[in-house]
N, C-alpha and C. Protein backbone atom coordinates (compact mmCIF):
# COMPACT_ATOMS: atom_id res chain seq x y z
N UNK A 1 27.30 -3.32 -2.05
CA UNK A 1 27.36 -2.65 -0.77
C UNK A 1 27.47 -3.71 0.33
N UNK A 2 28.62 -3.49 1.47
CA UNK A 2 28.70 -4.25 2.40
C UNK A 2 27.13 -4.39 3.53
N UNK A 3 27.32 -4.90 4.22
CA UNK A 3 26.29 -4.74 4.97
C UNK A 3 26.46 -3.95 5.92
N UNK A 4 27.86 -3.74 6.73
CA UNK A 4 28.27 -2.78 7.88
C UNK A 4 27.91 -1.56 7.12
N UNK A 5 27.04 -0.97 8.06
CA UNK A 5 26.71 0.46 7.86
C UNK A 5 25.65 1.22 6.56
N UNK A 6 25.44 -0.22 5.89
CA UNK A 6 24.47 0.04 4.96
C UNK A 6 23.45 0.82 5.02
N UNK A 7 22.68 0.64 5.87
CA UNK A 7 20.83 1.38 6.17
C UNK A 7 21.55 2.99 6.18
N UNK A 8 23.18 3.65 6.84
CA UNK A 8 22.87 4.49 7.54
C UNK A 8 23.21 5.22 5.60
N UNK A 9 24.25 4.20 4.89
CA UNK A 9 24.60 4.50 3.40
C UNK A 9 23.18 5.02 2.85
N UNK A 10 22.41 3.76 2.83
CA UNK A 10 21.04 3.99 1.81
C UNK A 10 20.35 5.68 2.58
N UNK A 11 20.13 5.63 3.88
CA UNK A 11 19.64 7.20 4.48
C UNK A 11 20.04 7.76 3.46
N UNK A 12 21.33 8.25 3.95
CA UNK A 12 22.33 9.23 3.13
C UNK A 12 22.03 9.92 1.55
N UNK A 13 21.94 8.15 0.90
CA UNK A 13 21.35 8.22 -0.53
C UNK A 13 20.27 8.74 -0.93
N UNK A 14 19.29 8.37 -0.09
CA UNK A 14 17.94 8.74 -0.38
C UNK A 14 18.18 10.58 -0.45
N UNK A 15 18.68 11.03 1.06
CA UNK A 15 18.70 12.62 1.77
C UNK A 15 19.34 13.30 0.27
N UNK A 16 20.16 12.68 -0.22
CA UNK A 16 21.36 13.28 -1.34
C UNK A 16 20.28 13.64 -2.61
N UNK A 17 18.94 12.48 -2.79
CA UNK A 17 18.47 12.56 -4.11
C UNK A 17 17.07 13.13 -3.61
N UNK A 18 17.06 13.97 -2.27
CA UNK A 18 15.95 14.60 -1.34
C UNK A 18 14.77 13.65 -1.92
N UNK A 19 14.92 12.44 -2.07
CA UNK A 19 13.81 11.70 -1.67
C UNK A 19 12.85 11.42 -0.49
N UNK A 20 11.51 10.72 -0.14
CA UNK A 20 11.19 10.10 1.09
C UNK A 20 11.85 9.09 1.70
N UNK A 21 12.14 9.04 3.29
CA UNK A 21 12.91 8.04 3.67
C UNK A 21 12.09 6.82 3.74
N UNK A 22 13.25 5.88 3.56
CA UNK A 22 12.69 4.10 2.67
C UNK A 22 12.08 3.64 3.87
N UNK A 23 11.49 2.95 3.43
CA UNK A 23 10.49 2.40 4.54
C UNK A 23 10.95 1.44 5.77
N UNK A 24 10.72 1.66 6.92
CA UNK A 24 11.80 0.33 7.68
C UNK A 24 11.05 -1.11 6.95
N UNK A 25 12.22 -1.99 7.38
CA UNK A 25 12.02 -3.20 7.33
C UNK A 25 10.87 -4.27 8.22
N UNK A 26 10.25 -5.19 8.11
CA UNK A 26 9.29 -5.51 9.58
C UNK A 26 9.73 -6.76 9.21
N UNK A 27 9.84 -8.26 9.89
CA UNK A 27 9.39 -9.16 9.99
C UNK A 27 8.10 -9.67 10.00
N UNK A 28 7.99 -10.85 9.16
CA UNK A 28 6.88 -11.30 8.73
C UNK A 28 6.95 -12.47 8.96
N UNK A 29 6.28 -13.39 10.23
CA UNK A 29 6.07 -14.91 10.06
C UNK A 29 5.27 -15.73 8.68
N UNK A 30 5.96 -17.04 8.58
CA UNK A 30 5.07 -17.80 7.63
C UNK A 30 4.21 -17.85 7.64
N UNK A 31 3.64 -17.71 8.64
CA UNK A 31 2.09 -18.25 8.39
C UNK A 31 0.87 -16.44 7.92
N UNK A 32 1.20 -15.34 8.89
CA UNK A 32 0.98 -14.43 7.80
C UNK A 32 1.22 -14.51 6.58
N UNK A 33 2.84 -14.64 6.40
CA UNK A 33 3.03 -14.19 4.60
C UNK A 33 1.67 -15.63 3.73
N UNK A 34 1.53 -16.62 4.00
CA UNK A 34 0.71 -17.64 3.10
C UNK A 34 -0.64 -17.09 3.23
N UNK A 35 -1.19 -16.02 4.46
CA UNK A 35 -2.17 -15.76 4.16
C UNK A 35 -2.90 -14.67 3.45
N UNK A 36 -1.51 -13.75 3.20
CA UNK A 36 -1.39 -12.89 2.61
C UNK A 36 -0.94 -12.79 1.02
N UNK A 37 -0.37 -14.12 0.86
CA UNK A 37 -0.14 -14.88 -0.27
C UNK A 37 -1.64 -15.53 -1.36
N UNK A 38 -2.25 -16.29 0.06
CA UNK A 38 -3.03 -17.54 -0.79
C UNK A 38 -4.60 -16.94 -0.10
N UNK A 39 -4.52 -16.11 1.09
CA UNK A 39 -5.71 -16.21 1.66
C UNK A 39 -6.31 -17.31 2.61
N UNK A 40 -5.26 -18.06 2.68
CA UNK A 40 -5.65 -19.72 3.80
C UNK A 40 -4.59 -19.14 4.76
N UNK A 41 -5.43 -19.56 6.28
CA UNK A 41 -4.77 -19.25 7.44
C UNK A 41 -4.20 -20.62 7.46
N UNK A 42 -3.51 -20.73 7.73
CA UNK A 42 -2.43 -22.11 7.90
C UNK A 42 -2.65 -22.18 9.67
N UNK A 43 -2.84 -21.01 10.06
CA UNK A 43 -2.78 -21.47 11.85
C UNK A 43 -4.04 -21.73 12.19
N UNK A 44 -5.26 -21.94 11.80
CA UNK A 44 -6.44 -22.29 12.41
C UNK A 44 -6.64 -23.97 12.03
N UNK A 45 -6.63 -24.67 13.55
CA UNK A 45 -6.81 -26.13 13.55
C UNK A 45 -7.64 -26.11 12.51
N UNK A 46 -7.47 -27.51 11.79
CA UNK A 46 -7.96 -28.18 10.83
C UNK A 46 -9.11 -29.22 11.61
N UNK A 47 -9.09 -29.46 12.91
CA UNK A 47 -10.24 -30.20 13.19
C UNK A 47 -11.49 -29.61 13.88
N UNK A 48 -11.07 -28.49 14.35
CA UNK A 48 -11.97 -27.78 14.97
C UNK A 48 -12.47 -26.60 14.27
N UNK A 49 -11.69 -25.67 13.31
CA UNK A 49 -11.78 -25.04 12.54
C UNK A 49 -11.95 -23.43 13.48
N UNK A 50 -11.55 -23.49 14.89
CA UNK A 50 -11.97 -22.55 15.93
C UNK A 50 -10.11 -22.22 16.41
N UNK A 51 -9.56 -23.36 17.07
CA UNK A 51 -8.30 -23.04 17.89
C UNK A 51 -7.39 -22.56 16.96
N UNK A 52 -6.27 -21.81 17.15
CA UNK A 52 -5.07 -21.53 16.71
C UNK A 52 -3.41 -22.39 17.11
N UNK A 53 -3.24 -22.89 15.71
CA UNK A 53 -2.06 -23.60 16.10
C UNK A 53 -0.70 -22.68 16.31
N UNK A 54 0.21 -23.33 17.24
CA UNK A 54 1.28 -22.46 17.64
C UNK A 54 2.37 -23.29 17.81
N UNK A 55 3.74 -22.66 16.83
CA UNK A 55 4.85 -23.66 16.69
C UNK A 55 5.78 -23.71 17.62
N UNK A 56 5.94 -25.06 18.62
CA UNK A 56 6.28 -25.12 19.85
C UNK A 56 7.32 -25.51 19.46
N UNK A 57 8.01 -26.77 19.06
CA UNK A 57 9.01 -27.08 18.83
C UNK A 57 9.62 -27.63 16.91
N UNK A 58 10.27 -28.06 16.52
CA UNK A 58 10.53 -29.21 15.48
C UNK A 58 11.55 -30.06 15.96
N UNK A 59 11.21 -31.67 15.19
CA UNK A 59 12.28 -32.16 15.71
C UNK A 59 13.03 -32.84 14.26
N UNK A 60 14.27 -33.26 14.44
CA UNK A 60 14.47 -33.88 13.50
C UNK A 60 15.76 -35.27 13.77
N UNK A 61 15.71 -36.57 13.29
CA UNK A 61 16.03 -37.62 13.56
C UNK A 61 18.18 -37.12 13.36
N UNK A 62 18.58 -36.45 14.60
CA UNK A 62 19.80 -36.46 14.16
C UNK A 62 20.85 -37.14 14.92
N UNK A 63 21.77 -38.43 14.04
CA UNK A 63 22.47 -39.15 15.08
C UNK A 63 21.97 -40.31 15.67
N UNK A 64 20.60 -40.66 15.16
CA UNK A 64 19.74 -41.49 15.75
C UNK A 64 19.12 -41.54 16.98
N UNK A 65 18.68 -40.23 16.95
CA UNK A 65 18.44 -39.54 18.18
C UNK A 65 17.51 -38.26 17.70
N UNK A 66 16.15 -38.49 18.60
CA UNK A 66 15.04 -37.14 17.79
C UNK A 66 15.82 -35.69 18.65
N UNK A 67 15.93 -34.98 18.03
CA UNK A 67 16.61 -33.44 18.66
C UNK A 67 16.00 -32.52 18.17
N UNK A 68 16.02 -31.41 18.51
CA UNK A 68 15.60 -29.94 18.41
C UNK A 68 15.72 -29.21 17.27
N UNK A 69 15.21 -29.13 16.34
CA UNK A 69 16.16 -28.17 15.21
C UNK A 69 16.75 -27.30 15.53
N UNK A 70 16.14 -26.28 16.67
CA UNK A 70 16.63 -25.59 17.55
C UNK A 70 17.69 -25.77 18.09
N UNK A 71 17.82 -26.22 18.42
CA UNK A 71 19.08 -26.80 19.34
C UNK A 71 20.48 -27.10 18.46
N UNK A 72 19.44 -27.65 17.53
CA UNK A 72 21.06 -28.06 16.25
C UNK A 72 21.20 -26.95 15.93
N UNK A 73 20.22 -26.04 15.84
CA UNK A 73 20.81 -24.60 14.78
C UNK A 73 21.77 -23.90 15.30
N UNK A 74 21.83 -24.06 16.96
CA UNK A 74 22.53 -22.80 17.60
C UNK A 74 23.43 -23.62 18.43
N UNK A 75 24.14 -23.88 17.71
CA UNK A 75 25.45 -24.94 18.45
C UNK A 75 26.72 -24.03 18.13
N UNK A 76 26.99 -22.78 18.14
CA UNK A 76 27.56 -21.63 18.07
C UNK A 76 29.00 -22.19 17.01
N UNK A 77 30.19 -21.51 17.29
CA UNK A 77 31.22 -21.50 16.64
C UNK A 77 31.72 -22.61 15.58
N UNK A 78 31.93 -22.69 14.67
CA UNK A 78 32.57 -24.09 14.58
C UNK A 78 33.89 -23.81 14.94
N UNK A 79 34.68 -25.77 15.40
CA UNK A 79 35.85 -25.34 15.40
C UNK A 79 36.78 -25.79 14.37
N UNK A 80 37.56 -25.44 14.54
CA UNK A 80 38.46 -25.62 13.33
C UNK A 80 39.53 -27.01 13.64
């Protein structure tokens, strides 16, 4: 199945085999899913064991030059 128009396909499928409709989808950050995984909060500082860590940036050495992962990720079109 393509992806254009899929969810409204699967509806359809479900309505056809008068099933319950499928559950939506949610997003789930990493650091939930590991705690929901392992039971270790990955976001509570390790030195204080009180604050919550929060992912501000990453960087990574590109070009010889520290940059954004961010930034590299969304450098839009390639060209040809």
């Amino acid at each position: 199945m393509s992806h254009s128009g899929k969810d409204d396909r699967i509806k359809n499928i479900y309505q056809q085999l008068k099933l319950p409709a499928p559950m939506q989808r949610i997003k789930i950050d990493t650091g939930m899913r590991v705690l929901i995984s392992t039971g270790v909060d990955i976001t509570v500082c390790k030195k204080c064991n009180i604050g919550k860590l929060i992912l501000l940036d990453s960087q990574i050495l590109w070009k010889g030059e520290l940059r954004s992962v961010f930034e590299i990720r969304s450098r839009g079109k390639p060209s040809n």
